[in-house]
Every structure is written in structure tokens, then in C-alpha cells.
N, C-alpha and C. Protein backbone atom coordinates (compact mmCIF):
# COMPACT_ATOMS: atom_id res chain seq x y z
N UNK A 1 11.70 -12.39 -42.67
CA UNK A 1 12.46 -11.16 -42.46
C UNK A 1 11.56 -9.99 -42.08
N UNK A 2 10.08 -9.84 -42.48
CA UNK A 2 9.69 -8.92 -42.26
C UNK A 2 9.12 -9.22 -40.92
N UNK A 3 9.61 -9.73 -39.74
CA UNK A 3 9.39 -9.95 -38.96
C UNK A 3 10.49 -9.02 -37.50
N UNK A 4 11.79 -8.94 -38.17
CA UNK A 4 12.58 -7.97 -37.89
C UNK A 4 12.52 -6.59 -38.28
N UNK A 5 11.83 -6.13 -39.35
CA UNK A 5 11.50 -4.79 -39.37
C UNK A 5 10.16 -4.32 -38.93
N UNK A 6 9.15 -5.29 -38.54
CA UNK A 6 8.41 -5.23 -37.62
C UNK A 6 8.73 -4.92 -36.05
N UNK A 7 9.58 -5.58 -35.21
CA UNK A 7 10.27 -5.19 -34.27
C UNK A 7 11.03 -3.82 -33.88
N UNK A 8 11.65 -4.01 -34.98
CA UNK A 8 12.35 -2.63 -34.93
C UNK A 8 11.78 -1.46 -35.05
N UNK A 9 10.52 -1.72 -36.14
CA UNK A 9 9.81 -0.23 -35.78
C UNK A 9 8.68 -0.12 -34.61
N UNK A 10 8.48 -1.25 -34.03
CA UNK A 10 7.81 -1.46 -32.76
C UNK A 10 8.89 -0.72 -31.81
N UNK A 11 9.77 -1.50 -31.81
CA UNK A 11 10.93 -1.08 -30.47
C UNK A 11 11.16 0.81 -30.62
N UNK A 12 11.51 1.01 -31.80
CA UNK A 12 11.56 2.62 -32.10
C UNK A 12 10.38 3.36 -32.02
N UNK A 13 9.38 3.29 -31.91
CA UNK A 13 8.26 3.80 -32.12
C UNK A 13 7.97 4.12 -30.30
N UNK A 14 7.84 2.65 -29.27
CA UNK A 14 8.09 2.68 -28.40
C UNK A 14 9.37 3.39 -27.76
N UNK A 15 10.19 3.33 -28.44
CA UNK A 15 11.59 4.19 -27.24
C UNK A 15 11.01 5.70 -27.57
N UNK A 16 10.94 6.52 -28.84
CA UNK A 16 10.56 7.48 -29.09
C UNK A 16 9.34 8.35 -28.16
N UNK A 17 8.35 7.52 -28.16
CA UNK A 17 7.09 7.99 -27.51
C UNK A 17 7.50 7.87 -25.77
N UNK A 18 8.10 6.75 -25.64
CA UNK A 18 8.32 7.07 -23.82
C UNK A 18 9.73 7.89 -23.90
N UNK A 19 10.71 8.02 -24.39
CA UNK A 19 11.45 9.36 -24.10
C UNK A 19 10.55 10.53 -24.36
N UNK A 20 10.18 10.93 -24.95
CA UNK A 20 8.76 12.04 -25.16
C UNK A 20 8.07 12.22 -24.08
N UNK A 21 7.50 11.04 -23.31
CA UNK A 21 6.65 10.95 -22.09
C UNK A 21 7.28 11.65 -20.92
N UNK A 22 8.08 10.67 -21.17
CA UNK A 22 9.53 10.96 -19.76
C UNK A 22 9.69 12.16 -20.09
N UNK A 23 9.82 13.05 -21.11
CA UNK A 23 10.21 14.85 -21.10
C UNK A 23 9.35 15.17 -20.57
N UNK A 24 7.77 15.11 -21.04
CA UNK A 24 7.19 15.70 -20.59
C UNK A 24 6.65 15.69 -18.96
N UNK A 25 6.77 14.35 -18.61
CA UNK A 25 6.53 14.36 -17.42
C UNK A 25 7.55 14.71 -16.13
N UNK A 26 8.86 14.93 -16.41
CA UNK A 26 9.24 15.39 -15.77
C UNK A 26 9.57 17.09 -15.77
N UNK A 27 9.28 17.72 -17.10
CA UNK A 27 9.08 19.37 -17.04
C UNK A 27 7.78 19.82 -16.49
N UNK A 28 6.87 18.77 -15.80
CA UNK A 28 5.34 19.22 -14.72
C UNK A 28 6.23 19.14 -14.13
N UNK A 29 5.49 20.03 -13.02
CA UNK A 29 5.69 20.51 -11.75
C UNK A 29 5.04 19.22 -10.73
N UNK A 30 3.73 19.40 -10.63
CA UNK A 30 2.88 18.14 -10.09
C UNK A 30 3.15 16.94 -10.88
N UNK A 31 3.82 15.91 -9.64
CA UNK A 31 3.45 14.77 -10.05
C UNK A 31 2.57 13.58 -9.96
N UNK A 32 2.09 12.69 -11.27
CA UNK A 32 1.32 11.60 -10.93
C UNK A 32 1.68 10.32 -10.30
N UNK A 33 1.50 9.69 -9.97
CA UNK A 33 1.41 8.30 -9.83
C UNK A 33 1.29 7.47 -10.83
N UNK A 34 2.60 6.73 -11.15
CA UNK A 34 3.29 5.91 -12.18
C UNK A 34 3.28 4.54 -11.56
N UNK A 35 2.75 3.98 -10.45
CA UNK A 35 3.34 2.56 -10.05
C UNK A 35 2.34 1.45 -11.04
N UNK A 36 1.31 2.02 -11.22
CA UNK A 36 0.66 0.87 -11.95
C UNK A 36 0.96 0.77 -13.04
N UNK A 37 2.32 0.90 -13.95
CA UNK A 37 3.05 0.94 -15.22
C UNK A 37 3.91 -0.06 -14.93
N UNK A 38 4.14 -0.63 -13.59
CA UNK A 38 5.44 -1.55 -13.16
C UNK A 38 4.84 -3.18 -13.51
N UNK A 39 3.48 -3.48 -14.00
CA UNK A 39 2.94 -4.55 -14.26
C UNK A 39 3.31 -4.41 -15.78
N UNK A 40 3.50 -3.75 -16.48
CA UNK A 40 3.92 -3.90 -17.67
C UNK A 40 5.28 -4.40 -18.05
N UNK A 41 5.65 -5.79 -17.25
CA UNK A 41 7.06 -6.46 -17.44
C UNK A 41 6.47 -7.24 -18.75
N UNK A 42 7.94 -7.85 -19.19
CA UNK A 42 8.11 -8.66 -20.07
C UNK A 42 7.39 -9.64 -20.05
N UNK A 43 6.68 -10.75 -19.34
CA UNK A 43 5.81 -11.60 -19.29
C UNK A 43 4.37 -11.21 -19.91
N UNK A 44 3.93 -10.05 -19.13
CA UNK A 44 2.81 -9.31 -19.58
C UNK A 44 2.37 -8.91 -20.84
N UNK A 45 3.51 -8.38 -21.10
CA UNK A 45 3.50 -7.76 -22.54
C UNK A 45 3.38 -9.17 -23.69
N UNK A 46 4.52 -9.68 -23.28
CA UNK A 46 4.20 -11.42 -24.18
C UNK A 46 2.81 -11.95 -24.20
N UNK A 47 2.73 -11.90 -23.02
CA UNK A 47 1.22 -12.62 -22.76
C UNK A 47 0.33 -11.92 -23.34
N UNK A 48 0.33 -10.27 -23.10
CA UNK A 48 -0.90 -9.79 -24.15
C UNK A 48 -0.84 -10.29 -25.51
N UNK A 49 0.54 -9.35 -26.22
CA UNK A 49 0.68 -9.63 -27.49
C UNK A 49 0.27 -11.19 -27.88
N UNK A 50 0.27 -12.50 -27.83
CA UNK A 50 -0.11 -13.47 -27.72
C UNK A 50 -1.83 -13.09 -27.71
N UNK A 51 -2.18 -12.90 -27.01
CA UNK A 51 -3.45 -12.79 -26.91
C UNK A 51 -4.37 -11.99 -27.56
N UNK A 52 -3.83 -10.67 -28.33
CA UNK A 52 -4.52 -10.44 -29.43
C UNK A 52 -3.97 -11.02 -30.94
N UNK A 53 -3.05 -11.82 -30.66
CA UNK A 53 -2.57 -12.35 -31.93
C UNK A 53 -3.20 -12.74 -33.08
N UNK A 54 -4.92 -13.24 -32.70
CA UNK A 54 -5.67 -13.54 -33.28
C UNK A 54 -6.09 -12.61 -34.67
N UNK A 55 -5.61 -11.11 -33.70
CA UNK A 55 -6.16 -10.15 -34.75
C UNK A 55 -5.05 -10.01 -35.91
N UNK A 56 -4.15 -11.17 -36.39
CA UNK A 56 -2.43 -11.11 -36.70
C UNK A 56 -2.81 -10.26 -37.99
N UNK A 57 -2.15 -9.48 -38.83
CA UNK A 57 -2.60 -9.12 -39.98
C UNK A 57 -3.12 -7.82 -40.26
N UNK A 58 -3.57 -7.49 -39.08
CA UNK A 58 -4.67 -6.62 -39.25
C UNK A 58 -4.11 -4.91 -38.70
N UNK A 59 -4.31 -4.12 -39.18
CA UNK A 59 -3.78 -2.87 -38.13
C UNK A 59 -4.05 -2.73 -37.14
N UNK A 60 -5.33 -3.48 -36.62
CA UNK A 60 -5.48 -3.12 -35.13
C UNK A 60 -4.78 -3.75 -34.36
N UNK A 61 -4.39 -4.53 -35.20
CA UNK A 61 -3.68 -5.50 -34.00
C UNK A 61 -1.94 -4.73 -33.96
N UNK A 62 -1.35 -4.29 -35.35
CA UNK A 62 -0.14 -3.59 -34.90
C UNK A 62 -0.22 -2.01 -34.18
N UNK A 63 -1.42 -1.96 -34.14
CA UNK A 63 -1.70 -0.42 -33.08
C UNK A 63 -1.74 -0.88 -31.81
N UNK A 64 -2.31 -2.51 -31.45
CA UNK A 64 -2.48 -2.66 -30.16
C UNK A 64 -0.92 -2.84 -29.62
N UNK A 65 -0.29 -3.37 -30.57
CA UNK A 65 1.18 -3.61 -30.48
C UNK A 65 2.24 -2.47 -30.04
N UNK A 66 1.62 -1.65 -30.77
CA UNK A 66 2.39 0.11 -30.33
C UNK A 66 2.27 0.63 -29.47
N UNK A 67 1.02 -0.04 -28.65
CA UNK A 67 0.59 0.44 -27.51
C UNK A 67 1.34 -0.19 -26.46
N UNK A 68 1.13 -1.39 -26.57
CA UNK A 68 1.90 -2.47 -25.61
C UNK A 68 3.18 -2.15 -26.05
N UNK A 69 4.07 -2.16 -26.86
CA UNK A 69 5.28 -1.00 -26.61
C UNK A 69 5.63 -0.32 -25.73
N UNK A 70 4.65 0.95 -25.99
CA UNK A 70 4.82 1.90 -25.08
C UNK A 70 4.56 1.76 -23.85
N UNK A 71 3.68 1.03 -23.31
CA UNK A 71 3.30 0.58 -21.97
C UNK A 71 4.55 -0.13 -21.67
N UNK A 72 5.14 -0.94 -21.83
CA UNK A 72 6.12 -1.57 -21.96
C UNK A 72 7.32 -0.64 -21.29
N UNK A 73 8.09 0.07 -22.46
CA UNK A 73 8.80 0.77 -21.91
C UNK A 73 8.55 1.93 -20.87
N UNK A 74 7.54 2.78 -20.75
CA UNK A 74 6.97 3.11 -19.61
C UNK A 74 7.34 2.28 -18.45
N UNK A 75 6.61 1.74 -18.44
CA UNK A 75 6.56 0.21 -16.87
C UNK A 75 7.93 -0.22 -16.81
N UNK A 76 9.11 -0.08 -17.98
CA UNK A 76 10.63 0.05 -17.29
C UNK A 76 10.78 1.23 -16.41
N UNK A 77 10.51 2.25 -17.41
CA UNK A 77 11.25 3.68 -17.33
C UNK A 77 10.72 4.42 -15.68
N UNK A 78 9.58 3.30 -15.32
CA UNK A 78 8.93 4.08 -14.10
C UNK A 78 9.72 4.45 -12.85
N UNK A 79 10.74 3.39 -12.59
CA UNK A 79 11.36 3.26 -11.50
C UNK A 79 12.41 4.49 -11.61
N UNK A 80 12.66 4.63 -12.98
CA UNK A 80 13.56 6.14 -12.88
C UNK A 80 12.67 7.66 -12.92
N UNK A 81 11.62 7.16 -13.49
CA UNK A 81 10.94 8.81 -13.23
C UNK A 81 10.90 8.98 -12.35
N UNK A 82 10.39 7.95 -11.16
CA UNK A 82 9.94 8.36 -9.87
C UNK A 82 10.64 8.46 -8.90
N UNK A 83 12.43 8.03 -9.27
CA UNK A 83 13.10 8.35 -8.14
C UNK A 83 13.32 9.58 -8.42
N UNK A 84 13.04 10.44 -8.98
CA UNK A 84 14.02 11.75 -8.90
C UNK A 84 12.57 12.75 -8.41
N UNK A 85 13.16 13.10 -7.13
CA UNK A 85 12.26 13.95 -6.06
C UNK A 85 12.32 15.22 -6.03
N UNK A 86 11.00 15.71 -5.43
CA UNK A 86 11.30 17.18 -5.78
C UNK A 86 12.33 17.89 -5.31
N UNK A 87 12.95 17.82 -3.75
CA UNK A 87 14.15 18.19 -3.57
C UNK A 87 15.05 18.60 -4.67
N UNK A 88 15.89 17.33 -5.07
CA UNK A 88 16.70 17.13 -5.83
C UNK A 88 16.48 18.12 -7.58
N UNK A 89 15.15 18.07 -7.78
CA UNK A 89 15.10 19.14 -8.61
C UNK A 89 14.72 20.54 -8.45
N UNK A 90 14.13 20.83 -7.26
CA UNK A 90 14.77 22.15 -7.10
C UNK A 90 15.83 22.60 -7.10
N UNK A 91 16.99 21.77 -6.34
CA UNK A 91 18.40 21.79 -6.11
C UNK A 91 18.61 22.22 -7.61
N UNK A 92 19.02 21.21 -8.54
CA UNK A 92 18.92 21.68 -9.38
C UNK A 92 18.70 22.75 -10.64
N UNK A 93 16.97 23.25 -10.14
CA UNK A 93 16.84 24.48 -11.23
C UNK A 93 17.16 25.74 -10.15
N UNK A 94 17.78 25.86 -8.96
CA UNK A 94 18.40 26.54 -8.25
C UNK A 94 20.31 27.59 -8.57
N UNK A 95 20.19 25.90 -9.53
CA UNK A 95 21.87 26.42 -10.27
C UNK A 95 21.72 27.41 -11.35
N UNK A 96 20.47 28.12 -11.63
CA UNK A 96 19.61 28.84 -12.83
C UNK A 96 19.89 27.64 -14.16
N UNK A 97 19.16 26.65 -13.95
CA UNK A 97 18.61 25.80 -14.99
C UNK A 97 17.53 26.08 -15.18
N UNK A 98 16.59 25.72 -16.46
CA UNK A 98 14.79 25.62 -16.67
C UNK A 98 14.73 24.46 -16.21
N UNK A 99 13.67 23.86 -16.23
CA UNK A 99 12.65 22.39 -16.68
C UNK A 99 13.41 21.99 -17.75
N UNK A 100 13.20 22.66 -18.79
CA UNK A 100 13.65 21.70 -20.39
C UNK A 100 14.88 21.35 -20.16
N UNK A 101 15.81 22.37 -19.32
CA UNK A 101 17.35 21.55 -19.39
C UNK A 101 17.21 20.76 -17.97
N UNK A 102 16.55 20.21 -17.33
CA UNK A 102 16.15 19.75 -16.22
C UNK A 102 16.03 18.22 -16.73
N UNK A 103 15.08 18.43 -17.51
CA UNK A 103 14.66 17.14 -18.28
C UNK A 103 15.88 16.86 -19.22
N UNK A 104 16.11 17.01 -20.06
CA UNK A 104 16.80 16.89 -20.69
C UNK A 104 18.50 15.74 -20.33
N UNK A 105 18.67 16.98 -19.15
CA UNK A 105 19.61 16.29 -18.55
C UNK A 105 19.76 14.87 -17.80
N UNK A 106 18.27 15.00 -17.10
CA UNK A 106 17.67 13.43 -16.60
C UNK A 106 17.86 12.60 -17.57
N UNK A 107 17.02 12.91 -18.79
CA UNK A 107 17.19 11.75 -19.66
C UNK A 107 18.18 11.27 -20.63
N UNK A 108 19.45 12.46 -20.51
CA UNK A 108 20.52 11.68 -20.64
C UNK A 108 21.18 11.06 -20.36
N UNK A 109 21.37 11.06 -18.63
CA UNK A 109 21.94 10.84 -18.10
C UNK A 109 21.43 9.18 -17.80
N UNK A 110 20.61 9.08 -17.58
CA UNK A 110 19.66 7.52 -17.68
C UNK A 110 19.35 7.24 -19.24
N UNK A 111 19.69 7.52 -20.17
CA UNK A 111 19.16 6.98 -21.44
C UNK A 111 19.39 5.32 -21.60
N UNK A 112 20.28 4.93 -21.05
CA UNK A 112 20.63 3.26 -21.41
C UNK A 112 19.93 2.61 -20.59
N UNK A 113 20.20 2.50 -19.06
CA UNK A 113 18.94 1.72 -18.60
C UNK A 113 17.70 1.54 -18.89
N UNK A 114 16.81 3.27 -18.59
CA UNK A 114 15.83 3.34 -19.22
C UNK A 114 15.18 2.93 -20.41
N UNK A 115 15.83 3.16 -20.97
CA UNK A 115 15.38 3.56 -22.62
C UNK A 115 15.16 2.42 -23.25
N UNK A 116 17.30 2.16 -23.61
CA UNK A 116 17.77 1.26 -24.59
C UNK A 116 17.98 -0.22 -24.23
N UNK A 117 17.87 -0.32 -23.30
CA UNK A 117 17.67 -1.84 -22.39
C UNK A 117 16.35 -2.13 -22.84
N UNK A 118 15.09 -1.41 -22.66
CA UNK A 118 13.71 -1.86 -22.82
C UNK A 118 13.93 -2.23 -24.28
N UNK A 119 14.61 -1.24 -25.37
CA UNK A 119 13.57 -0.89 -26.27
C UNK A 119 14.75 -2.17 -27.08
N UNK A 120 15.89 -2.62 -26.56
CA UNK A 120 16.18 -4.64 -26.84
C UNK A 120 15.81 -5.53 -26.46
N UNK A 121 15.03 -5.11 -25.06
CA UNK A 121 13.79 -6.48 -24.92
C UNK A 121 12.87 -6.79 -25.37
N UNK A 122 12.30 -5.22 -25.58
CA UNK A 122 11.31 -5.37 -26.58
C UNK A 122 11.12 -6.04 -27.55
N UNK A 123 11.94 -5.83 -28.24
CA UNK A 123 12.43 -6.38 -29.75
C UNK A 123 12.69 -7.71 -29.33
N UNK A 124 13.81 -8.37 -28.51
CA UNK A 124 13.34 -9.59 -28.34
C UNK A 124 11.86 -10.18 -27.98
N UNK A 125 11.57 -10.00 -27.55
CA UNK A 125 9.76 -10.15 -27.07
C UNK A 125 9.62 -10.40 -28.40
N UNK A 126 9.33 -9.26 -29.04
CA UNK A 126 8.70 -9.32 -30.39
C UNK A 126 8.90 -10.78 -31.48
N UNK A 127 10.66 -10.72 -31.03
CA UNK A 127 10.63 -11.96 -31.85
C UNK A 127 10.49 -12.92 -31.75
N UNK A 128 10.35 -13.37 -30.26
CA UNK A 128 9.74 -14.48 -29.63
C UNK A 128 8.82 -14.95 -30.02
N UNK A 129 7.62 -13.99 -30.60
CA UNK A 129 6.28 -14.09 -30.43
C UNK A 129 6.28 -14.03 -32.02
N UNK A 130 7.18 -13.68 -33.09
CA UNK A 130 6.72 -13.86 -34.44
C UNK A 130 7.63 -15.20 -34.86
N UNK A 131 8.36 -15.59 -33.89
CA UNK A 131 8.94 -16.86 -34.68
C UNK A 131 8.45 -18.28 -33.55
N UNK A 132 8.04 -18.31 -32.76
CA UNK A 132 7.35 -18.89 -31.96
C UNK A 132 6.00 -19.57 -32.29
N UNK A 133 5.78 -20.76 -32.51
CA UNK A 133 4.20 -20.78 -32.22
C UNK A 133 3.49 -21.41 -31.15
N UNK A 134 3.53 -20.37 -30.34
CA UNK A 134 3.26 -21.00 -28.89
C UNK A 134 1.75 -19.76 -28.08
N UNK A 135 0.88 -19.88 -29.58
CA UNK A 135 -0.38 -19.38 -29.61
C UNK A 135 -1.17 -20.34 -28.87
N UNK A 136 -1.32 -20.87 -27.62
CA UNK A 136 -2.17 -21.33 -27.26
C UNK A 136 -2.40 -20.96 -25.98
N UNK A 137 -3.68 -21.47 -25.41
CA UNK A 137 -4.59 -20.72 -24.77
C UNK A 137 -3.74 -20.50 -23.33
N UNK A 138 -2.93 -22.03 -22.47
CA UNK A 138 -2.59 -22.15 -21.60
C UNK A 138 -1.21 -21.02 -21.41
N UNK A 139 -0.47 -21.43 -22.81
CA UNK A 139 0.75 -20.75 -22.54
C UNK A 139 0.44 -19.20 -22.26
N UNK A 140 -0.83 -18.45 -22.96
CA UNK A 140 -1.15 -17.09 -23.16
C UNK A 140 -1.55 -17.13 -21.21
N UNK A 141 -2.56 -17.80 -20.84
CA UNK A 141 -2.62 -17.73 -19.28
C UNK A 141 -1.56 -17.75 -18.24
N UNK A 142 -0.57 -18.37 -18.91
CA UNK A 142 0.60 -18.72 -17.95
C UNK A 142 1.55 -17.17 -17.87
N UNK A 143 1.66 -16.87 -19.34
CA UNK A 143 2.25 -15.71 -19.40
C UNK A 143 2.12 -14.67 -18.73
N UNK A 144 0.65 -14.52 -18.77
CA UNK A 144 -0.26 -12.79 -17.83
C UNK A 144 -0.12 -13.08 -16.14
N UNK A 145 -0.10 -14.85 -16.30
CA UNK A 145 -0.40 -14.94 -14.28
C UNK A 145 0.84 -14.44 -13.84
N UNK A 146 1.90 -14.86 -14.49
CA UNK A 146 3.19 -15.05 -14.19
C UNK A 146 3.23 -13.04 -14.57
N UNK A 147 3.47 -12.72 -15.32
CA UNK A 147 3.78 -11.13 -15.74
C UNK A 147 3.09 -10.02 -14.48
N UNK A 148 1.50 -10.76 -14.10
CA UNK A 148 1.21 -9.95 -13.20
C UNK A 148 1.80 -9.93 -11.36
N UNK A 149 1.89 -11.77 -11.32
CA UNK A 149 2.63 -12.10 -10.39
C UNK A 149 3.84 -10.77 -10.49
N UNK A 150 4.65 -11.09 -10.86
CA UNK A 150 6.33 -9.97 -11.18
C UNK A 150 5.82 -8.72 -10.84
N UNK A 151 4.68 -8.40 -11.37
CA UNK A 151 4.53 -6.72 -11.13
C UNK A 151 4.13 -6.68 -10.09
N UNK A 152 3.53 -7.47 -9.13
CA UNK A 152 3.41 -7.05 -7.85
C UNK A 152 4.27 -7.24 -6.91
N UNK A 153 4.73 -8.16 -7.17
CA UNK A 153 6.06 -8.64 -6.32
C UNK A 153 7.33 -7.49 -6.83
N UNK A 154 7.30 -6.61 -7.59
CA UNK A 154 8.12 -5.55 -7.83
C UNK A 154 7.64 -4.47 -7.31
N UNK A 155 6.41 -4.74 -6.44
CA UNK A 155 6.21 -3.31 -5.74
C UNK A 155 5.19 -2.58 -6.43
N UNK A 156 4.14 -2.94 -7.14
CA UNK A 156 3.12 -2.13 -7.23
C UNK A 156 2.26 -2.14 -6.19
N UNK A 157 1.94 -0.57 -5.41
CA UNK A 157 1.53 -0.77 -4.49
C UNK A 157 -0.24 -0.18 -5.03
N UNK A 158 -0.62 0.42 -6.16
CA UNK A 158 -1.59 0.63 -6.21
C UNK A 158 -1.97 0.56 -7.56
N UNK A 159 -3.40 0.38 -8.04
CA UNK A 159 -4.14 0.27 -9.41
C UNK A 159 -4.64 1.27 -10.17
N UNK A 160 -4.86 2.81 -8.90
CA UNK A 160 -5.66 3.60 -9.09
C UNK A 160 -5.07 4.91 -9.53
């Protein structure tokens, strides 16, 4: 059982910190370059988690976990940060809106795709990988070739 409240505060911890991200990155003005977050599919993330599994037990290993979370939902959430162009938000803070209700509004309006879709795969992932024992070396290789395969074939066009 404590394998489900492991998840869950993985999955929450992760939705929390990338809605946070997503505010903040869309109340800048200048934007970055998000495509190399699109390799962070579901394969990937399995395949890591798997691969520090070794460290099972240990906090570093549920920090590396929080991380891969967040990378995680990020590398969903990318395809929606980055469609919304500057046009469209000038248009916008044109109607006398700020940024904060700018953002705000974005991320309500996308909260389920974004968000809450990741942050139940997540959690499945998670439990894959705590009720699973499919710790071995090949399956962990198969996972990352295959996860990175997906992210490029989804259009990452750069690393940098």
C-alpha cells in the first residue's frame, strides 16, 4: 500500500511544481525554448526511474523521482506552452488584462490535458514500476531507446 501513497505524492508534487512553472513561464515576456522537454514521454521516464532503482530506499532516489515527475509533466505540458504565441497574447492583455490574469486564464482553460492527464500517467508509471519486477538491465535499455525514439519522432527538433 505504501506504494500508492508514494505515487500520489509523486504525481501531486509533480502537477503542483509544473502548474507553478507553466505560471511562471508564461507571465515572461521572452520566451525559451521548451522542445527538449518533449523526450520526457512515458517510456523515458519508466526507463529512468528503473534505472536508478538501485538507489530504492534511499532519498535520493525519491528526489530523483520528483524530479523525473516534474520533467515528466513538463515534457506533456510543452506542447501547450508553446502554442500560445505572442500575437494571441497581446490580443489578449489588449482587453486591459495583466500577465497574472493572462496566465491564469491559460491554465485553466488547459488544466485537464495538460496537467491532470500527466499527473494519471504518472501515477500509473509509478505503479508499474513499484509492483513490477522488471529491474533488469535489457528491459531498462529497451525502455530509454524506445522513450527517446518517441521524443524525436514527436518533433524534438533541438537539444540545446
Amino acid at each position: 500500500m505504501i506504494w500508492f501513497l508514494e505515487g500520489l505524492s509523486f504525481s501531486v508534487v509533480g502537477f503542483f511544481v509544473s502548474v507553478f512553472f507553466s505560471y511562471l513561464y508564461l507571465k515572461r515576456r521572452e520566451r525559451i525554448d521548451l522542445s527538449a522537454l518533449k523526450i520526457f514521454n512515458e517510456f523515458t521516464t519508466l526507463g529512468l526511474i528503473y534505472l536508478f532503482s538501485w538507489m530504492l530506499n534511499s532519498l535520493f532516489f525519491y528526489l530523483i523521482v520528483v524530479v523525473l515527475a516534474v520533467l515528466f509533466f513538463l515534457g506533456k505540458s510543452v506542447r501547450f506552452l508553446m502554442s500560445i504565441n505572442e500575437q494571441y497574447r497581446i490580443m489578449f492583455l489588449s482587453f486591459g488584462y495583466n500577465d497574472k490574469e493572462f496566465s491564469l486564464y491559460q491554465i485553466r482553460k488547459k488544466l485537464f490535458k495538460s496537467f491532470v492527464r500527466p499527473a494519471l500517467k504518472f501515477f500509473g508509471l509509478y505503479i508499474v514500476f513499484s509492483s513490477a519486477d522488471l529491474k533488469n538491465p535489457f528491459v531498462i535499455s529497451i525502455l530509454l531507446v524506445l522513450g527517446v525514439t518517441i521524443g524525436l519522432l514527436n518533433g524534438v527538433d533541438k537539444f540545446d
